[in-house]
PDB file of N, CA and C in Angstrom:
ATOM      1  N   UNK A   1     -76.316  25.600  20.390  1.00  0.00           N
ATOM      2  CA  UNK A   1     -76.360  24.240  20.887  1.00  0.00           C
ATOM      3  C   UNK A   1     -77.250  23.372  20.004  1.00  0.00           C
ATOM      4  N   UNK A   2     -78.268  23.767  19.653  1.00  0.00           N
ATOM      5  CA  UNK A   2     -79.415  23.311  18.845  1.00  0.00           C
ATOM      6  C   UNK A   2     -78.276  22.537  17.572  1.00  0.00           C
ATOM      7  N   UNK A   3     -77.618  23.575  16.719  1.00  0.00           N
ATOM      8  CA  UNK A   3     -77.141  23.290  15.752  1.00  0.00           C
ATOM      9  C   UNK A   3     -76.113  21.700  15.797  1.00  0.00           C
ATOM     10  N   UNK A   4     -75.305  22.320  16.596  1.00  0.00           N
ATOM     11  CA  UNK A   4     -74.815  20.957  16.870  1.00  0.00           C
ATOM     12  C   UNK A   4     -75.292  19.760  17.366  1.00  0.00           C
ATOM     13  N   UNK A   5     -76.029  19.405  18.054  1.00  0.00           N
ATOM     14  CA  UNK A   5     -77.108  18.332  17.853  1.00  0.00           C
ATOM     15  C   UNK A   5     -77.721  17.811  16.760  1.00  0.00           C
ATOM     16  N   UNK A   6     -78.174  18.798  16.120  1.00  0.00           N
ATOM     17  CA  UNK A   6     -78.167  18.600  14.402  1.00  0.00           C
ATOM     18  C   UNK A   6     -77.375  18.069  13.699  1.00  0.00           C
ATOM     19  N   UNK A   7     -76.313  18.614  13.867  1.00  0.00           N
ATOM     20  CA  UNK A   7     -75.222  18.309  13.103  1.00  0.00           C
ATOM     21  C   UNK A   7     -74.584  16.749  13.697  1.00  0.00           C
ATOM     22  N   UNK A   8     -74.751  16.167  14.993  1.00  0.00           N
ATOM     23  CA  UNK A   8     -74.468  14.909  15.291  1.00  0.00           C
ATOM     24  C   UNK A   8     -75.424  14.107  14.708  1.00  0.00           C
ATOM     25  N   UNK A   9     -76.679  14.187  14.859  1.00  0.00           N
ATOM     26  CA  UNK A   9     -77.707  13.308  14.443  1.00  0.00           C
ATOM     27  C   UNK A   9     -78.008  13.485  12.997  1.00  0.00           C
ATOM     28  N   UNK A  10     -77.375  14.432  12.285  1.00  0.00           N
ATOM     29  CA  UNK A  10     -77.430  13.605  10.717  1.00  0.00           C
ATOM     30  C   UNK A  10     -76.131  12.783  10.771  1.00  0.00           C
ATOM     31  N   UNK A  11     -74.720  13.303  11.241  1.00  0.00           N
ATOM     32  CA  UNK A  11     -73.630  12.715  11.080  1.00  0.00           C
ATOM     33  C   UNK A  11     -74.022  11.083  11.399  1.00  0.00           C
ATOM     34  N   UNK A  12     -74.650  10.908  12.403  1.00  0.00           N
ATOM     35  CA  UNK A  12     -75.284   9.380  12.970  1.00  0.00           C
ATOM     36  C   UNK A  12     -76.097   8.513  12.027  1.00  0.00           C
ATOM     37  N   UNK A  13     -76.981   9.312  11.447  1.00  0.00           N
ATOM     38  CA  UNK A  13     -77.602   9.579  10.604  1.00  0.00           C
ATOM     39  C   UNK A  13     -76.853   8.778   9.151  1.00  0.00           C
ATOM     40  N   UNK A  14     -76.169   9.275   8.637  1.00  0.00           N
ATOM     41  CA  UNK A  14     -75.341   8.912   7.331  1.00  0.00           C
ATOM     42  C   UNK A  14     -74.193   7.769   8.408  1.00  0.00           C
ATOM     43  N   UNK A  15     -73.679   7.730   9.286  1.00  0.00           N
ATOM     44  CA  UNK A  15     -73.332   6.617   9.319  1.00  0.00           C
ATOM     45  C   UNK A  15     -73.757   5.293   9.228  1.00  0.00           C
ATOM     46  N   UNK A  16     -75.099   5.349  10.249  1.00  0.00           N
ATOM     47  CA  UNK A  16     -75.823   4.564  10.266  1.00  0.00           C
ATOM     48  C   UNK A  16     -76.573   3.772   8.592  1.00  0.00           C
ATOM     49  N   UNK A  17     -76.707   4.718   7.747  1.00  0.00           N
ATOM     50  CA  UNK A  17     -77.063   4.520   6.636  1.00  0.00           C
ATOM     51  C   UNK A  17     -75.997   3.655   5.916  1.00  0.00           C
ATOM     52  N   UNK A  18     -74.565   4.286   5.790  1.00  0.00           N
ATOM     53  CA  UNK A  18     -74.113   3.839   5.074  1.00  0.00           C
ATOM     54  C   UNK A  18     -73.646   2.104   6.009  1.00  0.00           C
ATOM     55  N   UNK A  19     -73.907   1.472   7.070  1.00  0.00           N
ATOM     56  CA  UNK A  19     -73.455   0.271   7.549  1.00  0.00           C
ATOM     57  C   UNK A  19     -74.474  -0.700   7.192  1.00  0.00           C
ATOM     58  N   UNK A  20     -76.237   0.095   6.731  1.00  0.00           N
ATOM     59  CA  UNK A  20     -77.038  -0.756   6.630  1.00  0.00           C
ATOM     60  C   UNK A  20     -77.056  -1.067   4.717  1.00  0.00           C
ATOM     61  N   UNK A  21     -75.997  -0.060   4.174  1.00  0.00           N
ATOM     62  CA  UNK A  21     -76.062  -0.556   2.774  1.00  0.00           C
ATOM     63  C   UNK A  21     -75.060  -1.529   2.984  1.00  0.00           C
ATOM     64  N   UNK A  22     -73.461  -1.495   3.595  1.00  0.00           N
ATOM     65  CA  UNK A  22     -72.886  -2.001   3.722  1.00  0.00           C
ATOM     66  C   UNK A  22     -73.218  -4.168   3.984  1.00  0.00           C
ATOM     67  N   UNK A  23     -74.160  -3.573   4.677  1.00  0.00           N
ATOM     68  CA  UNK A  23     -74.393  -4.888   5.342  1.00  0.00           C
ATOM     69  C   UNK A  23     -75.554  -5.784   4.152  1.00  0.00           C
ATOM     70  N   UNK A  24     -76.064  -4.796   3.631  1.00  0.00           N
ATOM     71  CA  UNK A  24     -77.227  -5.501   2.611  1.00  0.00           C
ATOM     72  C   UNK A  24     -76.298  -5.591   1.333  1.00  0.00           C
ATOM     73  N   UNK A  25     -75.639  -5.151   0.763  1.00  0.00           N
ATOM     74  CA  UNK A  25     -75.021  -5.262  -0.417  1.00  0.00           C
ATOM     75  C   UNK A  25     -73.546  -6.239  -0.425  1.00  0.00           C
ATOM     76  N   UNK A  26     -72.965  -6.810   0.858  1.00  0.00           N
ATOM     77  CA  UNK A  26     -71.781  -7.550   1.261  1.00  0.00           C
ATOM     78  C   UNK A  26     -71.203  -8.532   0.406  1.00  0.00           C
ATOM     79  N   UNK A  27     -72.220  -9.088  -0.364  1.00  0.00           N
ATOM     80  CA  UNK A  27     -71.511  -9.889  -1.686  1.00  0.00           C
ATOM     81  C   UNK A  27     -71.412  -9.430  -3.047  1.00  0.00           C
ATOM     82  N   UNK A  28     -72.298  -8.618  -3.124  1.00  0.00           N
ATOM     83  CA  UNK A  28     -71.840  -7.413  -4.395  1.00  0.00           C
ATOM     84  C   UNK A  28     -70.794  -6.482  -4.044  1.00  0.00           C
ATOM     85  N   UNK A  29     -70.540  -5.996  -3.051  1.00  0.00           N
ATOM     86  CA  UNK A  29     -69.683  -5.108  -2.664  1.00  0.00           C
ATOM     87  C   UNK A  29     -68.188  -5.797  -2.946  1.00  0.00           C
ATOM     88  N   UNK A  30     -67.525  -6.982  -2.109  1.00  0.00           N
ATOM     89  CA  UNK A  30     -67.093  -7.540  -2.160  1.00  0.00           C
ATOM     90  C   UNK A  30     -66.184  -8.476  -3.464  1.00  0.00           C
ATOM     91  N   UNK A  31     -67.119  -8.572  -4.282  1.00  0.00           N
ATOM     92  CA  UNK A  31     -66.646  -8.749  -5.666  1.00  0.00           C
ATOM     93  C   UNK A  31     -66.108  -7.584  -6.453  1.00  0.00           C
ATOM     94  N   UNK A  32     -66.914  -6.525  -6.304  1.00  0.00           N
ATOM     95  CA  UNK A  32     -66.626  -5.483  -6.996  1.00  0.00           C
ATOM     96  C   UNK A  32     -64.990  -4.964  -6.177  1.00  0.00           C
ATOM     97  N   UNK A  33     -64.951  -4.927  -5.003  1.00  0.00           N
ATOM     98  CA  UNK A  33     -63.891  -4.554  -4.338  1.00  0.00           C
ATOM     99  C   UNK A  33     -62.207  -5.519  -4.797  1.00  0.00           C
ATOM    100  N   UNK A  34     -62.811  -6.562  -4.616  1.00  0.00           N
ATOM    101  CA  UNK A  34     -61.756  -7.537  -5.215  1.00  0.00           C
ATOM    102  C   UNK A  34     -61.589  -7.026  -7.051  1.00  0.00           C
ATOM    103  N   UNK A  35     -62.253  -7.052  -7.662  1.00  0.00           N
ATOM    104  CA  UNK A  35     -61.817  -6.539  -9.015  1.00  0.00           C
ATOM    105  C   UNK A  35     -61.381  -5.772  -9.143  1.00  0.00           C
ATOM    106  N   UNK A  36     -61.960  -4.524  -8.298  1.00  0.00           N
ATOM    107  CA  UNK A  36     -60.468  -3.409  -8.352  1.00  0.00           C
ATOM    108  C   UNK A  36     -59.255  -3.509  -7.875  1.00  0.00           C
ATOM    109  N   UNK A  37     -59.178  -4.292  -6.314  1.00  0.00           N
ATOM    110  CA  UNK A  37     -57.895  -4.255  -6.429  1.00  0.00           C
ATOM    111  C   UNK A  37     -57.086  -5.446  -7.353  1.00  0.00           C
ATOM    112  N   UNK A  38     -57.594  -5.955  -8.073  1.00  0.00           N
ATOM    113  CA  UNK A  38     -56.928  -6.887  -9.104  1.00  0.00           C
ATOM    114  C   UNK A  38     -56.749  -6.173 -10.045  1.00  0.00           C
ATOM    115  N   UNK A  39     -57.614  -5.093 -10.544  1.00  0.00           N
ATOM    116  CA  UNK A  39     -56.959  -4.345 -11.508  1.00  0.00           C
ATOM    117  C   UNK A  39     -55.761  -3.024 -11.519  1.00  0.00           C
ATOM    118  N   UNK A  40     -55.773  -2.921 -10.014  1.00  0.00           N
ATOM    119  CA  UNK A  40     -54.783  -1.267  -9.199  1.00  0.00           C
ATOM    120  C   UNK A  40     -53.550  -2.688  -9.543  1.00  0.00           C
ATOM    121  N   UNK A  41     -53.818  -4.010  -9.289  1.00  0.00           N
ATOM    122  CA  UNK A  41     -52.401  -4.440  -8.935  1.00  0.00           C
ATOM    123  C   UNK A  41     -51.453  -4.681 -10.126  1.00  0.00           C
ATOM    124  N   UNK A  42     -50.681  -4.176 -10.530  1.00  0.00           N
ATOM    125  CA  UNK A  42     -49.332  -4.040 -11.360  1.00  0.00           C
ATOM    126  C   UNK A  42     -48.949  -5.042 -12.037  1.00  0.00           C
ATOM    127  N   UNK A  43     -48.994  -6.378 -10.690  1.00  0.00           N
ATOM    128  CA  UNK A  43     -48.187  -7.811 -10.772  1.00  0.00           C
ATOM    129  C   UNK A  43     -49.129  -8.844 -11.178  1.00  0.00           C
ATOM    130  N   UNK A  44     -50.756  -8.578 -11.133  1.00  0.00           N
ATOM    131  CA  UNK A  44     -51.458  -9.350 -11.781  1.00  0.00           C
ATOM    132  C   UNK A  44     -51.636  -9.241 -13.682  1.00  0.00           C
ATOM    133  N   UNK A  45     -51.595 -10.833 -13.850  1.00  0.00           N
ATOM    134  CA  UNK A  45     -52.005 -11.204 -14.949  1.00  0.00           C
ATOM    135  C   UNK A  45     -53.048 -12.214 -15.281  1.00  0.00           C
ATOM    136  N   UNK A  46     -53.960 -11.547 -15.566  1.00  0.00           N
ATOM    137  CA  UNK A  46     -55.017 -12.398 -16.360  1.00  0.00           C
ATOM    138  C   UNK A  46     -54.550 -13.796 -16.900  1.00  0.00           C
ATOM    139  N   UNK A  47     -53.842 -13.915 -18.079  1.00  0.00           N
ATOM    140  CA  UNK A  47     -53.320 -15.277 -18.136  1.00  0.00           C
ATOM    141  C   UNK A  47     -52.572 -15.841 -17.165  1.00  0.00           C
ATOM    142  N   UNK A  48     -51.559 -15.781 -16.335  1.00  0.00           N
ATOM    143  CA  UNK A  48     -51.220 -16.318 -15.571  1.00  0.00           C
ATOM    144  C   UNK A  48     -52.414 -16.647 -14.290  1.00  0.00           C
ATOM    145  N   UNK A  49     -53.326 -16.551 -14.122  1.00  0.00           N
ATOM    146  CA  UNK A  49     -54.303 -16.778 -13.160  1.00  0.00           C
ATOM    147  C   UNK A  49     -54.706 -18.450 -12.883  1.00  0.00           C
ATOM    148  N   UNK A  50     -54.448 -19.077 -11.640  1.00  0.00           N
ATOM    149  CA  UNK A  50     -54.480 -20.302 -12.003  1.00  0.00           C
ATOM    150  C   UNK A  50     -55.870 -20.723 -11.662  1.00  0.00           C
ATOM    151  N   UNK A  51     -56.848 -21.483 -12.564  1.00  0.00           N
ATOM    152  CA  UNK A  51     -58.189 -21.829 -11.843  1.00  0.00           C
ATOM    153  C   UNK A  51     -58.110 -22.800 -10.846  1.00  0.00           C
ATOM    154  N   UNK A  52     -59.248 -22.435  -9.936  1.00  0.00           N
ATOM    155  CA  UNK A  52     -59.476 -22.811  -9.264  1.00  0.00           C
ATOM    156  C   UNK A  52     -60.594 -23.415  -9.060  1.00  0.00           C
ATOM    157  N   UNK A  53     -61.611 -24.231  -8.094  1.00  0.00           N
ATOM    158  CA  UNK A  53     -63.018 -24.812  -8.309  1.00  0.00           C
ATOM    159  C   UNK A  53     -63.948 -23.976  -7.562  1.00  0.00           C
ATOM    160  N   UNK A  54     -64.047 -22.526  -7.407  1.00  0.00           N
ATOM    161  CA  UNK A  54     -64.481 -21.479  -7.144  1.00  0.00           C
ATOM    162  C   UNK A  54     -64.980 -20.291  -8.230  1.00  0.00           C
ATOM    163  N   UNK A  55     -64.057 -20.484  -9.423  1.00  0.00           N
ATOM    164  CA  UNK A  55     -64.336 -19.918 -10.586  1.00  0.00           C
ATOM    165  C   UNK A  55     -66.253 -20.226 -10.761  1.00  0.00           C
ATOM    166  N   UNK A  56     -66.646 -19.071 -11.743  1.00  0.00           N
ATOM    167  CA  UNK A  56     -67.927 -19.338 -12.022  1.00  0.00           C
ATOM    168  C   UNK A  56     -67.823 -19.862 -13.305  1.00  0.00           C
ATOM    169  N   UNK A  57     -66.757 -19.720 -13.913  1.00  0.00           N
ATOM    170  CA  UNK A  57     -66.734 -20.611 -15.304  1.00  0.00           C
ATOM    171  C   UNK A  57     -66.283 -21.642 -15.373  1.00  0.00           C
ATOM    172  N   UNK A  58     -66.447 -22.654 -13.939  1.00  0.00           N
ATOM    173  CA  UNK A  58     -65.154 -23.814 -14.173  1.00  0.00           C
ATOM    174  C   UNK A  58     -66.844 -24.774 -13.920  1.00  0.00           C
ATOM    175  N   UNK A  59     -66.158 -26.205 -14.761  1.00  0.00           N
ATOM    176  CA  UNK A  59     -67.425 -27.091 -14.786  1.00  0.00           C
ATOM    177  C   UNK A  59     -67.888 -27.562 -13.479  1.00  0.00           C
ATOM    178  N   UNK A  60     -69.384 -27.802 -13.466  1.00  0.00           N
ATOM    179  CA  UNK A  60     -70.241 -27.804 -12.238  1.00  0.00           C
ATOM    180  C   UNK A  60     -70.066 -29.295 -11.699  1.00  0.00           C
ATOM    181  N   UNK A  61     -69.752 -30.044 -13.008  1.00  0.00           N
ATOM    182  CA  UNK A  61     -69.601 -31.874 -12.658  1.00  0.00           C
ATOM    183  C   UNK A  61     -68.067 -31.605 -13.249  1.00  0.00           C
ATOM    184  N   UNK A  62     -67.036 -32.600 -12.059  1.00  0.00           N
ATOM    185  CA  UNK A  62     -65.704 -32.791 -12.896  1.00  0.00           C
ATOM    186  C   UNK A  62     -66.043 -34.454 -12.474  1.00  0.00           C
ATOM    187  N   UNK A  63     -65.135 -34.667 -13.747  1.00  0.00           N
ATOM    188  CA  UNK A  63     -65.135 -36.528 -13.257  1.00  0.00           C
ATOM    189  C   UNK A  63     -63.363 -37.302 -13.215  1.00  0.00           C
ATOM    190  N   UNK A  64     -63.381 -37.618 -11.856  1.00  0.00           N
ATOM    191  CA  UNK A  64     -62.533 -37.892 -11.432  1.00  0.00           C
ATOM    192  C   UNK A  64     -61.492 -39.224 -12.434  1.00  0.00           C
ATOM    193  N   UNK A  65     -62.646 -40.225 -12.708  1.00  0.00           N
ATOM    194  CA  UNK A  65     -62.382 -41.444 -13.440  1.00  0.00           C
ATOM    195  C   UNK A  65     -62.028 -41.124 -14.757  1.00  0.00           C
ATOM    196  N   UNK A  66     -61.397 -42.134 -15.114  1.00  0.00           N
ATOM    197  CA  UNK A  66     -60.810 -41.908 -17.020  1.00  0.00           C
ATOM    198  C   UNK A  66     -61.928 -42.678 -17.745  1.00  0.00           C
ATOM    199  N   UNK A  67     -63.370 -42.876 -17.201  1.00  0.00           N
ATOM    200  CA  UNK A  67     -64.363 -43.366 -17.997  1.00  0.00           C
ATOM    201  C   UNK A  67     -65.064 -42.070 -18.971  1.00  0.00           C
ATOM    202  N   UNK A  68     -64.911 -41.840 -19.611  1.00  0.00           N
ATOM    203  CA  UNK A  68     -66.058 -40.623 -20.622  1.00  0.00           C
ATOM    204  C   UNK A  68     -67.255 -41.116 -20.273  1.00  0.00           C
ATOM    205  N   UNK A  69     -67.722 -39.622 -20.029  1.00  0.00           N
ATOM    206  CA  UNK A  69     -69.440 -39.745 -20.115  1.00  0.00           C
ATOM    207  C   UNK A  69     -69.970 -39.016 -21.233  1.00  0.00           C
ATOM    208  N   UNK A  70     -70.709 -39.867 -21.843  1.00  0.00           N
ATOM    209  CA  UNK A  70     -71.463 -39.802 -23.206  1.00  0.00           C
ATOM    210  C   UNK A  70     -73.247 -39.131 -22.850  1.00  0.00           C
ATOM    211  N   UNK A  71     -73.168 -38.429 -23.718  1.00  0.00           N
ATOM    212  CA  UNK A  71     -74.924 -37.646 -23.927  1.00  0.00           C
ATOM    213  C   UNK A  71     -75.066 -37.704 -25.012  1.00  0.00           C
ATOM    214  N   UNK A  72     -76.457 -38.652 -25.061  1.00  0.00           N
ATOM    215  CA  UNK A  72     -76.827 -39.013 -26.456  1.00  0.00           C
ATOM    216  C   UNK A  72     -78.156 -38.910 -26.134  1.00  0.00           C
ATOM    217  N   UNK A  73     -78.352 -37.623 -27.325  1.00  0.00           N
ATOM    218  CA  UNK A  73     -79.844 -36.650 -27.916  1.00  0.00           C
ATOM    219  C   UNK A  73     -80.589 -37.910 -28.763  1.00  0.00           C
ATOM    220  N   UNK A  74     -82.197 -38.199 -28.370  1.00  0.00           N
ATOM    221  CA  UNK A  74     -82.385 -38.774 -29.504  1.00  0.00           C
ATOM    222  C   UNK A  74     -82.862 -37.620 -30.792  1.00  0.00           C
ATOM    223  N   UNK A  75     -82.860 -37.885 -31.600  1.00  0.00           N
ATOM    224  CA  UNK A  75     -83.697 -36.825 -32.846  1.00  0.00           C
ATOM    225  C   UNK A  75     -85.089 -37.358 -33.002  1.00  0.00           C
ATOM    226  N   UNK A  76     -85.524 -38.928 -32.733  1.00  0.00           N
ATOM    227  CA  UNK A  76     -86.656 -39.312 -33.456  1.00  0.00           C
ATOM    228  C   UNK A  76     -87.561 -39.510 -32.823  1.00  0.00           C
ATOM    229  N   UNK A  77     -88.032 -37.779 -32.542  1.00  0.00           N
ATOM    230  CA  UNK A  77     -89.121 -37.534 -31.727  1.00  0.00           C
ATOM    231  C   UNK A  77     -90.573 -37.682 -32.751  1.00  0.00           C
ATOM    232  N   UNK A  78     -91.499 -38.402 -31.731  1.00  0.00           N
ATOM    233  CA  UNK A  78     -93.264 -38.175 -32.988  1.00  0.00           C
ATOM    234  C   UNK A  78     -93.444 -37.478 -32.849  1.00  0.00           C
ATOM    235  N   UNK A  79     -94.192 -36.857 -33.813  1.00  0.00           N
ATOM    236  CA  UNK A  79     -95.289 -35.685 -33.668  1.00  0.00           C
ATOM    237  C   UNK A  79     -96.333 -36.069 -34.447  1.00  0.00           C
ATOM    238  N   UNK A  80     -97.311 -35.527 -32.994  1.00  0.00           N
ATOM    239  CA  UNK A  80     -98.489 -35.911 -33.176  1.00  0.00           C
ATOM    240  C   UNK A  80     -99.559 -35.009 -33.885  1.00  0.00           C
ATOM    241  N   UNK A  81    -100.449 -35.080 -35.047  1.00  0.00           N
ATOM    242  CA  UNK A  81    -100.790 -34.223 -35.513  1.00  0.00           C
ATOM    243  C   UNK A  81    -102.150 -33.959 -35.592  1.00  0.00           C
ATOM    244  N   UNK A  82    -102.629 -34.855 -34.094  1.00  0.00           N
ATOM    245  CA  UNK A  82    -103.842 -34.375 -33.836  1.00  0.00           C
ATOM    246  C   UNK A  82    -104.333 -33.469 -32.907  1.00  0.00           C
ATOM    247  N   UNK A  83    -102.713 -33.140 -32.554  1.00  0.00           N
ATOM    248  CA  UNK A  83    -102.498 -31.868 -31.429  1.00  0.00           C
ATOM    249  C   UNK A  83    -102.666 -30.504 -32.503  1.00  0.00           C
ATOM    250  N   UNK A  84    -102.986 -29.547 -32.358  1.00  0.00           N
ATOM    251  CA  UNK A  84    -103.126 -28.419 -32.989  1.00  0.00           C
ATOM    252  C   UNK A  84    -102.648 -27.074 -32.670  1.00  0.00           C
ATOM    253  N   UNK A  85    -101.987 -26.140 -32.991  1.00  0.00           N
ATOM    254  CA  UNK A  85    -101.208 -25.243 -32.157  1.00  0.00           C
ATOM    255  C   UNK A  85    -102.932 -23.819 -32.202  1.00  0.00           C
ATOM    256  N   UNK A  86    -103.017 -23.379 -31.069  1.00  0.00           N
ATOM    257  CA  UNK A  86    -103.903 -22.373 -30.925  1.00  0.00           C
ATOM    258  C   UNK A  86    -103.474 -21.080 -32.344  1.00  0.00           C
TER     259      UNK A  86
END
């Protein structure tokens, strides 16, 4: 009898374990899960993939308007040379 009691309370034991990785790892898990089955699937193609604004490589600002936005670096920074580097 002993034994089997044992044998429930590790079984409880490793369940319990594995729901609290489950639950702490849910967005790593999750990605990783989706990539495999994108790669088991037959009918997926990489190029054919249409983006979406969920992608992590798609731009963070889109601009709706046909105005261009311009970034302009100046170069003609002073330097001061009574600053001294340690």
């Amino acid at each position: 009898m002993a034994a089997i009691t044992s044998a429930l309370i590790a079984i409880a034991g490793v369940v319990l374990g594995w729901i609290a990785i489950e639950i702490a790892c849910k967005p790593c898990l999750e990605q990783g899960r989706e990539a495999i089955d994108r790669s088991l699937n037959p009918d997926y193609d990489p190029d054919d993939a249409v983006s979406n604004n969920n992608n992590i490589r798609s731009p963070l600002i889109t601009s709706e308007s046909d105005d261009p936005v311009v970034v302009v670096a100046s170069s003609t920074t002073s330097y001061d040379s009574s600053v001294k580097p340690i």
